[in-house]
PDB file of N, CA and C in Angstrom:
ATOM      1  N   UNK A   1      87.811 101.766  79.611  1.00  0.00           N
ATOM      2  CA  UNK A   1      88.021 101.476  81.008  1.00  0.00           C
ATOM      3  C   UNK A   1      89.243 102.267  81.472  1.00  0.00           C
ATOM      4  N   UNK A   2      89.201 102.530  82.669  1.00  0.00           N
ATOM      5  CA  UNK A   2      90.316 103.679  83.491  1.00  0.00           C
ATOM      6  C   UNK A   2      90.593 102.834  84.618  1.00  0.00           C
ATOM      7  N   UNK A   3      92.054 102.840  84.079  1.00  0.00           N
ATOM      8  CA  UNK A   3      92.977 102.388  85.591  1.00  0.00           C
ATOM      9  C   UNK A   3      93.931 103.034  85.686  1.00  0.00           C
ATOM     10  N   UNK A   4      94.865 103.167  86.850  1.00  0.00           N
ATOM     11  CA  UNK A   4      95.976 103.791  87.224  1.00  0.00           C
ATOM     12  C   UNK A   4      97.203 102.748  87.296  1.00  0.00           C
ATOM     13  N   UNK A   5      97.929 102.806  86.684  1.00  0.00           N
ATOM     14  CA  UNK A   5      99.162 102.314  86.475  1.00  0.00           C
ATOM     15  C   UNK A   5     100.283 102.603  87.535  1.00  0.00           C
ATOM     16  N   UNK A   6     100.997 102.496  88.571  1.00  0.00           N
ATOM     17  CA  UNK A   6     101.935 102.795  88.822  1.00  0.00           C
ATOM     18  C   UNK A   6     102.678 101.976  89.094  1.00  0.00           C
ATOM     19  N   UNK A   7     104.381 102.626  89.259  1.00  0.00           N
ATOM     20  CA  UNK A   7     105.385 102.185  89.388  1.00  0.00           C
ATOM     21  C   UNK A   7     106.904 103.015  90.050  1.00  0.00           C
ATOM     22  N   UNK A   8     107.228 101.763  90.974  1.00  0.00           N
ATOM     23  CA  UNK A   8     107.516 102.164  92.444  1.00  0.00           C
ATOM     24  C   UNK A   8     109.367 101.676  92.338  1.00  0.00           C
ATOM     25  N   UNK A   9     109.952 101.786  93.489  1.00  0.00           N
ATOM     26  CA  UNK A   9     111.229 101.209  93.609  1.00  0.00           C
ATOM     27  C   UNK A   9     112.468 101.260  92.280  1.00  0.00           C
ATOM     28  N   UNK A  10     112.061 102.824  91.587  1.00  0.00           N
ATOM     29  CA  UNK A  10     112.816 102.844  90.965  1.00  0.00           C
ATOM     30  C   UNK A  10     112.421 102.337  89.293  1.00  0.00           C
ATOM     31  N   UNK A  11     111.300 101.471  89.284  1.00  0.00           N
ATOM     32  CA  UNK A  11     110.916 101.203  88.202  1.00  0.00           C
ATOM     33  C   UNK A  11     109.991 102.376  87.125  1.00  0.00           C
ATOM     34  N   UNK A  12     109.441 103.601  87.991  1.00  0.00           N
ATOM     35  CA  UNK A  12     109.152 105.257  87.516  1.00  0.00           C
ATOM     36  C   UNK A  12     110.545 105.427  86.389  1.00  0.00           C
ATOM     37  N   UNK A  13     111.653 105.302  86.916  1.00  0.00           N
ATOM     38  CA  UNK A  13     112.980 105.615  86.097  1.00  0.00           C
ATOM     39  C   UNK A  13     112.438 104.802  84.210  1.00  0.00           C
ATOM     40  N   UNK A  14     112.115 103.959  83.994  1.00  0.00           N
ATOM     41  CA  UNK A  14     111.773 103.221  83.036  1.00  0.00           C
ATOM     42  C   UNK A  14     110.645 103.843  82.165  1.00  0.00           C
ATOM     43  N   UNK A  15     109.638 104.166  83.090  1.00  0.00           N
ATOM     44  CA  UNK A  15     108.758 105.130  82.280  1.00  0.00           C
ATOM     45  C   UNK A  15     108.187 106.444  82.707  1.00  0.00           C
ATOM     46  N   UNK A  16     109.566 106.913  81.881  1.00  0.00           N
ATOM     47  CA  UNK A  16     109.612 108.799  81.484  1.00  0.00           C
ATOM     48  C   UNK A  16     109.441 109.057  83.216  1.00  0.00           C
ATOM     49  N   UNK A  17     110.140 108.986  84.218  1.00  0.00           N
ATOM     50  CA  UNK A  17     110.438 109.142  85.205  1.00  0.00           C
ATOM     51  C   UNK A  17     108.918 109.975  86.078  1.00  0.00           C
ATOM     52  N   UNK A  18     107.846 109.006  85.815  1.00  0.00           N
ATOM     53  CA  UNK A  18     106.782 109.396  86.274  1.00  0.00           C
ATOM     54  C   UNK A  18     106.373 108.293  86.926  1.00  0.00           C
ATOM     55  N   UNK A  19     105.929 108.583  87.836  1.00  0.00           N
ATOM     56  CA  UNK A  19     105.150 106.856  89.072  1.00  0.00           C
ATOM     57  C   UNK A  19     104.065 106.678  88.698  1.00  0.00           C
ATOM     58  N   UNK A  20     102.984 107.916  88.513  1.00  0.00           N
ATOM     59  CA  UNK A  20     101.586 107.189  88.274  1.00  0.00           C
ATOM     60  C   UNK A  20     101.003 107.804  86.586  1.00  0.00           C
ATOM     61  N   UNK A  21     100.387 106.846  85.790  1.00  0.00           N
ATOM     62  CA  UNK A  21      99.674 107.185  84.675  1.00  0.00           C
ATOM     63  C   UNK A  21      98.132 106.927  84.906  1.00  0.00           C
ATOM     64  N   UNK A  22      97.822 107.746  84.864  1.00  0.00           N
ATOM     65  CA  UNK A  22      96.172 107.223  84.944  1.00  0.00           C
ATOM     66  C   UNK A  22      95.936 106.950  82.859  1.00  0.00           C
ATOM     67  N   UNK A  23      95.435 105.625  82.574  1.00  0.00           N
ATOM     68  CA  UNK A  23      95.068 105.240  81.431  1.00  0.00           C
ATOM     69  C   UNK A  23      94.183 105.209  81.022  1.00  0.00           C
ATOM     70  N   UNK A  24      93.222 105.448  79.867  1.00  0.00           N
ATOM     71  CA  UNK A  24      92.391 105.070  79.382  1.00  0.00           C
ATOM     72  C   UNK A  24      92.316 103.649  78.467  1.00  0.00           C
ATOM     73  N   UNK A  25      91.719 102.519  78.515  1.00  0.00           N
ATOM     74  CA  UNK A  25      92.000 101.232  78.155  1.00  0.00           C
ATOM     75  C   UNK A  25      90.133 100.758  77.254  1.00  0.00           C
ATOM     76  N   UNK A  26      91.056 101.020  75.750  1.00  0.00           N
ATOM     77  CA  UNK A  26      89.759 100.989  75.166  1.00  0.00           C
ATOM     78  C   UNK A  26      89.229  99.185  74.902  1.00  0.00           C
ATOM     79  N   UNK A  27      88.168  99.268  74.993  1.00  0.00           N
ATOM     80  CA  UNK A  27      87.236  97.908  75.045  1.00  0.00           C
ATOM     81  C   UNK A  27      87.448  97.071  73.431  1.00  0.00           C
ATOM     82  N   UNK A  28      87.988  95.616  73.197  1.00  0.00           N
ATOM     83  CA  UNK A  28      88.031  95.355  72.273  1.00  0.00           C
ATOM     84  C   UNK A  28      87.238  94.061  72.226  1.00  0.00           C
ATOM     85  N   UNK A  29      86.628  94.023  71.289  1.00  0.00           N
ATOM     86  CA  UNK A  29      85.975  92.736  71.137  1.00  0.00           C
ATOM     87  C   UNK A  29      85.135  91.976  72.050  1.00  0.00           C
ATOM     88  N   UNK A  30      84.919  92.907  73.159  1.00  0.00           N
ATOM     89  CA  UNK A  30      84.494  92.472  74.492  1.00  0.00           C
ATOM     90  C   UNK A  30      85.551  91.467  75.044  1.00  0.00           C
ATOM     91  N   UNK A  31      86.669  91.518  74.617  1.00  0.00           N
ATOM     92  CA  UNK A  31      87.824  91.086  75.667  1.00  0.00           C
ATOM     93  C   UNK A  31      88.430  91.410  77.009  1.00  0.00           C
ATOM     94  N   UNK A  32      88.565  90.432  77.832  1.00  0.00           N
ATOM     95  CA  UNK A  32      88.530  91.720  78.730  1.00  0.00           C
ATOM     96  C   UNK A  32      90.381  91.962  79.042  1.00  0.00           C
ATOM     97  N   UNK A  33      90.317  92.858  79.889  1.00  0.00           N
ATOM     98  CA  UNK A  33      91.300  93.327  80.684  1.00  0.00           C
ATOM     99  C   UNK A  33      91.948  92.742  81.527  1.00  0.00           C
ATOM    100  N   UNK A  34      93.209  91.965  81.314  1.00  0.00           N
ATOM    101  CA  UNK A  34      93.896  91.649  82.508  1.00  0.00           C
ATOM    102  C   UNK A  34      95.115  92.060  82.504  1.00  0.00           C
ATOM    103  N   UNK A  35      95.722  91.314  83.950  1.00  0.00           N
ATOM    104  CA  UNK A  35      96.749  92.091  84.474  1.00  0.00           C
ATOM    105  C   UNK A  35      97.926  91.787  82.907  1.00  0.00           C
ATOM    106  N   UNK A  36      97.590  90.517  82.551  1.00  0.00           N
ATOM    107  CA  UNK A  36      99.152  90.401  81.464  1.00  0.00           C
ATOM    108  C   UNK A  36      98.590  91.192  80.488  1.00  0.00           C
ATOM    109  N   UNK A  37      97.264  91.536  79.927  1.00  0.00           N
ATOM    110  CA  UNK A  37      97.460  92.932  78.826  1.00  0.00           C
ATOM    111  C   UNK A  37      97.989  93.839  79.004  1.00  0.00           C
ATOM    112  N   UNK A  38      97.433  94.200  80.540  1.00  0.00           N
ATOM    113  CA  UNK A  38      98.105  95.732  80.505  1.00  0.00           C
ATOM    114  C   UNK A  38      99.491  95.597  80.900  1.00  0.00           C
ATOM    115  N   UNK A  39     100.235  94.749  81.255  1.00  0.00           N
ATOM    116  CA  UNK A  39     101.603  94.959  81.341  1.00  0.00           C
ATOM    117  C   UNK A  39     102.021  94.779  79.530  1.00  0.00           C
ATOM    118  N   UNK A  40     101.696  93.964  78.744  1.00  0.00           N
ATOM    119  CA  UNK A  40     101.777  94.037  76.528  1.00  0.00           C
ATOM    120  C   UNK A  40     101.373  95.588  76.639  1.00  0.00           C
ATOM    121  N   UNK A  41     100.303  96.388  77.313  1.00  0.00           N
ATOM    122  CA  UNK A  41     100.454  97.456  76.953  1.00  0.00           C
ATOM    123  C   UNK A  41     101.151  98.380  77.599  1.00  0.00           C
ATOM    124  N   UNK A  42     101.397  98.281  78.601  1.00  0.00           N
ATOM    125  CA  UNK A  42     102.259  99.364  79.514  1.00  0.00           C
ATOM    126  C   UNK A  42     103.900  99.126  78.394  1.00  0.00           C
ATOM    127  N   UNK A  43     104.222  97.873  77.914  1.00  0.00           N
ATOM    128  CA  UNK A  43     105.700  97.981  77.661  1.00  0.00           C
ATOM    129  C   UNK A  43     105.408  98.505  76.355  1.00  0.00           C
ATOM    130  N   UNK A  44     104.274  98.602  75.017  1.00  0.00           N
ATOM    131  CA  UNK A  44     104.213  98.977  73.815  1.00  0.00           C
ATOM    132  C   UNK A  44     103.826 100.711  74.012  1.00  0.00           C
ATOM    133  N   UNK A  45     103.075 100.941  75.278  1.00  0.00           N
ATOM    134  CA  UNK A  45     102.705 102.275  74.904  1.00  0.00           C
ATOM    135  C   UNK A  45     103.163 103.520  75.658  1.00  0.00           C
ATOM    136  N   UNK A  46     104.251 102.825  77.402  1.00  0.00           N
ATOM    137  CA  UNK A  46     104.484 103.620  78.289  1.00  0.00           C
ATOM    138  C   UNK A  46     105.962 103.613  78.598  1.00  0.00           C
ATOM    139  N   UNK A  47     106.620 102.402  78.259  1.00  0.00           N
ATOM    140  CA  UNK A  47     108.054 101.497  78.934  1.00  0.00           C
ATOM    141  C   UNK A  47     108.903 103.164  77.555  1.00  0.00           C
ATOM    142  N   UNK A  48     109.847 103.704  77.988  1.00  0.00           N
ATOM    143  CA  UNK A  48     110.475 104.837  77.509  1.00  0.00           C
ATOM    144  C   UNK A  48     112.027 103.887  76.914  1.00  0.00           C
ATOM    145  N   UNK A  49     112.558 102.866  77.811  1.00  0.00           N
ATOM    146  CA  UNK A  49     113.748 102.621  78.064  1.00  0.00           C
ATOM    147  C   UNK A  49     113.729 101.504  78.444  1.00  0.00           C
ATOM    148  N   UNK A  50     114.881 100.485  78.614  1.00  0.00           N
ATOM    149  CA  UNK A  50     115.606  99.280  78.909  1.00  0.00           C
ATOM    150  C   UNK A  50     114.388  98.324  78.981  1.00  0.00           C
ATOM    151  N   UNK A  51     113.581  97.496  78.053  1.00  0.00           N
ATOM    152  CA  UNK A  51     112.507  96.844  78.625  1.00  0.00           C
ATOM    153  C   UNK A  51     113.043  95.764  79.004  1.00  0.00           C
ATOM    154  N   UNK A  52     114.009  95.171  79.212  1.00  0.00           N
ATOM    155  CA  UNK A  52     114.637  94.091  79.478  1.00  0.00           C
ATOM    156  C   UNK A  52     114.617  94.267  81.241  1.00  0.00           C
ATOM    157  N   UNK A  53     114.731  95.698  81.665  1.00  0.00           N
ATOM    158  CA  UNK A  53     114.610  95.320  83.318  1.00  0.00           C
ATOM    159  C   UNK A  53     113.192  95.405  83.789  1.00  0.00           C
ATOM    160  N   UNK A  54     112.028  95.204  82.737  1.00  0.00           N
ATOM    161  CA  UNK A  54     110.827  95.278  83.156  1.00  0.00           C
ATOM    162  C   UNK A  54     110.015  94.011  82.434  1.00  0.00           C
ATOM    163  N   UNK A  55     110.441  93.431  81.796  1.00  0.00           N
ATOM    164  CA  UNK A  55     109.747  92.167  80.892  1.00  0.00           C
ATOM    165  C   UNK A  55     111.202  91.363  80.993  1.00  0.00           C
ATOM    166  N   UNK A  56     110.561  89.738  81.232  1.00  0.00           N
ATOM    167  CA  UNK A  56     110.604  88.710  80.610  1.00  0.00           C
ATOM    168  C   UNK A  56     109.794  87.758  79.741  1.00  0.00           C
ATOM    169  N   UNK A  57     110.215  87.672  78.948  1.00  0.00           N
ATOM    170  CA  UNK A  57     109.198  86.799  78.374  1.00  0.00           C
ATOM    171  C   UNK A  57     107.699  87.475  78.398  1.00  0.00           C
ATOM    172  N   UNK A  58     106.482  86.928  78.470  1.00  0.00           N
ATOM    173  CA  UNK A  58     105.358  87.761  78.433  1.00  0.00           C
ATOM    174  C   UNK A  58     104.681  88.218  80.279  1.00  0.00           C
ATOM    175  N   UNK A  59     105.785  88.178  80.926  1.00  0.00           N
ATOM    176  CA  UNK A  59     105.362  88.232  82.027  1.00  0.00           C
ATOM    177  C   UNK A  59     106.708  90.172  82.279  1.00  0.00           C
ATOM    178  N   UNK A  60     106.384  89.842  83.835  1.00  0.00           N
ATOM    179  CA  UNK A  60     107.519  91.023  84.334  1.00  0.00           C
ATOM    180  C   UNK A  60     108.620  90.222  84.970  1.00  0.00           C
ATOM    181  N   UNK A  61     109.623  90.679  84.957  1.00  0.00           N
ATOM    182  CA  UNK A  61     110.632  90.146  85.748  1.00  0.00           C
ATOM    183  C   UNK A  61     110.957  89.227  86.721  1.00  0.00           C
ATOM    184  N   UNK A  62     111.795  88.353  87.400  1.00  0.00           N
ATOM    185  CA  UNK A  62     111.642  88.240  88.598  1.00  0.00           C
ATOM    186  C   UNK A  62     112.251  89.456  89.427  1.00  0.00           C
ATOM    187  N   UNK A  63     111.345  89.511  90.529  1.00  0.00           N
ATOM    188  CA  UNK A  63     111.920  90.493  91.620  1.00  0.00           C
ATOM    189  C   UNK A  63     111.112  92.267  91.358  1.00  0.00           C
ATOM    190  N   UNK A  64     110.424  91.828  90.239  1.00  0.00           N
ATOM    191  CA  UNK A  64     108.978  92.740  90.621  1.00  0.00           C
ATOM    192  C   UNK A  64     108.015  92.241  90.901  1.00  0.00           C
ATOM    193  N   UNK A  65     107.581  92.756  92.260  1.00  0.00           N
ATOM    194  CA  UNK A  65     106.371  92.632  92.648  1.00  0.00           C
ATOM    195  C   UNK A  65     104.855  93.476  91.793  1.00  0.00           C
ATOM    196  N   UNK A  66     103.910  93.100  91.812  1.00  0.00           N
ATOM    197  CA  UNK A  66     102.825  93.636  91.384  1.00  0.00           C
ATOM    198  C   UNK A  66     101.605  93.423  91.977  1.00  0.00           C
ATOM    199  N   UNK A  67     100.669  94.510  92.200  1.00  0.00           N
ATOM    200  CA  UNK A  67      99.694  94.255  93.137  1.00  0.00           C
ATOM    201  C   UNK A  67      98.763  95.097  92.179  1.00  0.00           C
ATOM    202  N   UNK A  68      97.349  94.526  92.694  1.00  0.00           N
ATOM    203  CA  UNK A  68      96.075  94.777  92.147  1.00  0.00           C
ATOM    204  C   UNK A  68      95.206  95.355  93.268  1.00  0.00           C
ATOM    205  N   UNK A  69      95.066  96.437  93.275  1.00  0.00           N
ATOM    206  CA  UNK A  69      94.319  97.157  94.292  1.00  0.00           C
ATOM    207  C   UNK A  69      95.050  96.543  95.413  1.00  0.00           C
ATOM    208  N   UNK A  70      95.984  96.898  95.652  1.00  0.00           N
ATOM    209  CA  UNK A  70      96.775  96.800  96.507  1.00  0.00           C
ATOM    210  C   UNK A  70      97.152  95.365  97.602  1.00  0.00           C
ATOM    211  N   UNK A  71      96.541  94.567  96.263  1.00  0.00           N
ATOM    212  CA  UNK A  71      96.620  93.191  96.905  1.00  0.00           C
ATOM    213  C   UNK A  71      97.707  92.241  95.507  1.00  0.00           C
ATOM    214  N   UNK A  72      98.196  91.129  96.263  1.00  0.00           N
ATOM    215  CA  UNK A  72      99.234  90.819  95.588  1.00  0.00           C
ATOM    216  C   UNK A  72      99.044  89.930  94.718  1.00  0.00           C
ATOM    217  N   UNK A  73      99.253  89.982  93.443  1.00  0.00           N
ATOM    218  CA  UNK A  73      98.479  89.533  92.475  1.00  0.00           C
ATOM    219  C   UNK A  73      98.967  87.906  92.145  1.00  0.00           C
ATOM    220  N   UNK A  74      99.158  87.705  92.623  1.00  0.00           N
ATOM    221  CA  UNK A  74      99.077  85.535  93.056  1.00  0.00           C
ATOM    222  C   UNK A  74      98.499  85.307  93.521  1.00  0.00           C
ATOM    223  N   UNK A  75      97.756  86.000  94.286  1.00  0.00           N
ATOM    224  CA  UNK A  75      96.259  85.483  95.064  1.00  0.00           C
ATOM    225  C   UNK A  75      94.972  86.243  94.194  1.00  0.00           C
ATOM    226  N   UNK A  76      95.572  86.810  93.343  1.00  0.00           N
ATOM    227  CA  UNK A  76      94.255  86.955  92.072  1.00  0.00           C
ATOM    228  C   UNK A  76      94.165  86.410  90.591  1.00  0.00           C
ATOM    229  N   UNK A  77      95.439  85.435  90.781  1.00  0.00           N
ATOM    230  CA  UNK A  77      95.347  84.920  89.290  1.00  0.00           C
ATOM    231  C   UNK A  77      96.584  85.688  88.326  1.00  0.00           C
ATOM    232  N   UNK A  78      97.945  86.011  88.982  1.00  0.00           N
ATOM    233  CA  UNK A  78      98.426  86.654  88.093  1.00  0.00           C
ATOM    234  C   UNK A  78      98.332  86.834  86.625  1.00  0.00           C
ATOM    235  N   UNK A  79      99.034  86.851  86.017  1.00  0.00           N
ATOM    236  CA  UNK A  79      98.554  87.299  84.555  1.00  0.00           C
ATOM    237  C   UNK A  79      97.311  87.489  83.986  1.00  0.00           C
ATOM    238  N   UNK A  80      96.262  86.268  84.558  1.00  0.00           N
ATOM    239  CA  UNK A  80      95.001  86.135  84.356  1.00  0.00           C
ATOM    240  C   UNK A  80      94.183  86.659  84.920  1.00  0.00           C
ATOM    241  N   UNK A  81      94.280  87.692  85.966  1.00  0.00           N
ATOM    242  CA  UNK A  81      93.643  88.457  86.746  1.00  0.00           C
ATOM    243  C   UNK A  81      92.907  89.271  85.955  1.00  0.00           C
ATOM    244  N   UNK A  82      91.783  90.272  85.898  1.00  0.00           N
ATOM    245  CA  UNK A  82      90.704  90.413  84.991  1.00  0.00           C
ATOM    246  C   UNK A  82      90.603  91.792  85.932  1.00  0.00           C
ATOM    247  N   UNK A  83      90.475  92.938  85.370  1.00  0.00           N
ATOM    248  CA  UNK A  83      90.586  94.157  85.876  1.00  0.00           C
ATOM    249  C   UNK A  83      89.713  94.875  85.616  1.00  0.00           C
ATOM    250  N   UNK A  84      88.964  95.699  86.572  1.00  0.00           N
ATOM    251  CA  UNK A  84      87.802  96.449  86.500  1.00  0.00           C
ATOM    252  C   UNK A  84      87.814  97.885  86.377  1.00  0.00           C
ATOM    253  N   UNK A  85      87.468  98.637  85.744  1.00  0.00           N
ATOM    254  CA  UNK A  85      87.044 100.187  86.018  1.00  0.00           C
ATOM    255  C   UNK A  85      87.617 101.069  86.908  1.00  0.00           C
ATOM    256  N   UNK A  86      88.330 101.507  86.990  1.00  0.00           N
ATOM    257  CA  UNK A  86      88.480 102.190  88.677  1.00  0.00           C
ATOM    258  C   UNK A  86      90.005 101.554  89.098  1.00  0.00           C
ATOM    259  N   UNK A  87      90.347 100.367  88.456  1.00  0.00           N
ATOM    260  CA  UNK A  87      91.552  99.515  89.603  1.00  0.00           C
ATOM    261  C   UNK A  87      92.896 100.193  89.303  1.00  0.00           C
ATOM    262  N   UNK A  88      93.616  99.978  90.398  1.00  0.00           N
ATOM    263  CA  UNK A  88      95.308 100.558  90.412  1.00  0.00           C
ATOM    264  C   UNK A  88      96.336  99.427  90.262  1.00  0.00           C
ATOM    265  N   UNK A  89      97.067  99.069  89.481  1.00  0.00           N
ATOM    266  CA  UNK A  89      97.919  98.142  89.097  1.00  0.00           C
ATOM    267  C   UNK A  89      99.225  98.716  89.821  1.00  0.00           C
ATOM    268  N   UNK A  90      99.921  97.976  90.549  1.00  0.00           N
ATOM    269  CA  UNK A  90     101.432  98.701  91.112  1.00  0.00           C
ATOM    270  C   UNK A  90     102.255  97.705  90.499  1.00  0.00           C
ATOM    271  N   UNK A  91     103.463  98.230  90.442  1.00  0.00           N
ATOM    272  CA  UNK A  91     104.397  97.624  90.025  1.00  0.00           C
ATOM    273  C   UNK A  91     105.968  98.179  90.753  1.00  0.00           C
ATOM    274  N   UNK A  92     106.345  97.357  91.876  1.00  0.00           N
ATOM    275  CA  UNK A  92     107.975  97.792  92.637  1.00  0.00           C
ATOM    276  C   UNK A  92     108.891  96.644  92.290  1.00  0.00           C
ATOM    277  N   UNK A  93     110.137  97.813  92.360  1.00  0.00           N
ATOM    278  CA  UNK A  93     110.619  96.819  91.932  1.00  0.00           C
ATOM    279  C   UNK A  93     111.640  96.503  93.015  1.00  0.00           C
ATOM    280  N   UNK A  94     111.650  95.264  93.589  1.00  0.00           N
ATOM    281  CA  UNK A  94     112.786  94.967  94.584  1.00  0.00           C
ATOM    282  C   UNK A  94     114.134  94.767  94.792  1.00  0.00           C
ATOM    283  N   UNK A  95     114.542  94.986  93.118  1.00  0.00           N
ATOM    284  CA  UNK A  95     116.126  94.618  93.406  1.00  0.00           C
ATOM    285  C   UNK A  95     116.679  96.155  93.212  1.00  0.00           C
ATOM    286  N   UNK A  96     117.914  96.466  93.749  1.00  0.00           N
ATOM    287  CA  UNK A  96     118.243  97.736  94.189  1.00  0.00           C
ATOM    288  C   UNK A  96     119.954  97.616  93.867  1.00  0.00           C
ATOM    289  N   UNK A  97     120.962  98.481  93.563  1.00  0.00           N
ATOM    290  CA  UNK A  97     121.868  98.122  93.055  1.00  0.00           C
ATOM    291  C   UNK A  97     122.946  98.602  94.574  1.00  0.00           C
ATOM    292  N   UNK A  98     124.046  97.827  95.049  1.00  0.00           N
ATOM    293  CA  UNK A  98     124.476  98.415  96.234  1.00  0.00           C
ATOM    294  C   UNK A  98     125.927  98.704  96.349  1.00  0.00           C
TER     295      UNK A  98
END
């Protein structure tokens, strides 16, 4: 399965200073795909640096937002959200240093 990964507000800085990865996400066990795998895999196979400002615990931070096809992923079941073929995962991050 192919999705696009990106990451916005500074959170690109974290992995290898690139915003978008397009992934290939191989099929296991007929398990499927959700949003909290691919963030276990974005931090084991993409996170370059500091995973502490991109993970807590098995979730992301507070004060990153994340959206699923460009919709905000609490109204799809965060973590448990189930991801299809084709979808774009965003990830910004809102806190900013001043």
């Amino acid at each position: 399965m192919k999705v696009k990964l990106e990451f916005s507000g500074g959170m690109d800085l974290l992995f290898g200073n690139k915003k978008m990865h397009e992934v290939e996400l191989a099929e296991t066990n007929g398990k499927r795909w959700t949003v909290g795998r691919v963030i276990m895999w974005a931090r084991e196979n993409l996170l370059t640096e500091r995973p502490e400002l991109f993970m807590k615990g098995d979730s992301v931070r507070p004060g990153i937002l994340v959206l699923v096809n460009d919709c905000d992923w609490e109204l799809s079941g965060t973590l448990d959200c189930e991801l299809q073929d084709g979808d774009t995962v965003t990830f910004i991050s809102t806190l900013h240093g001043g």
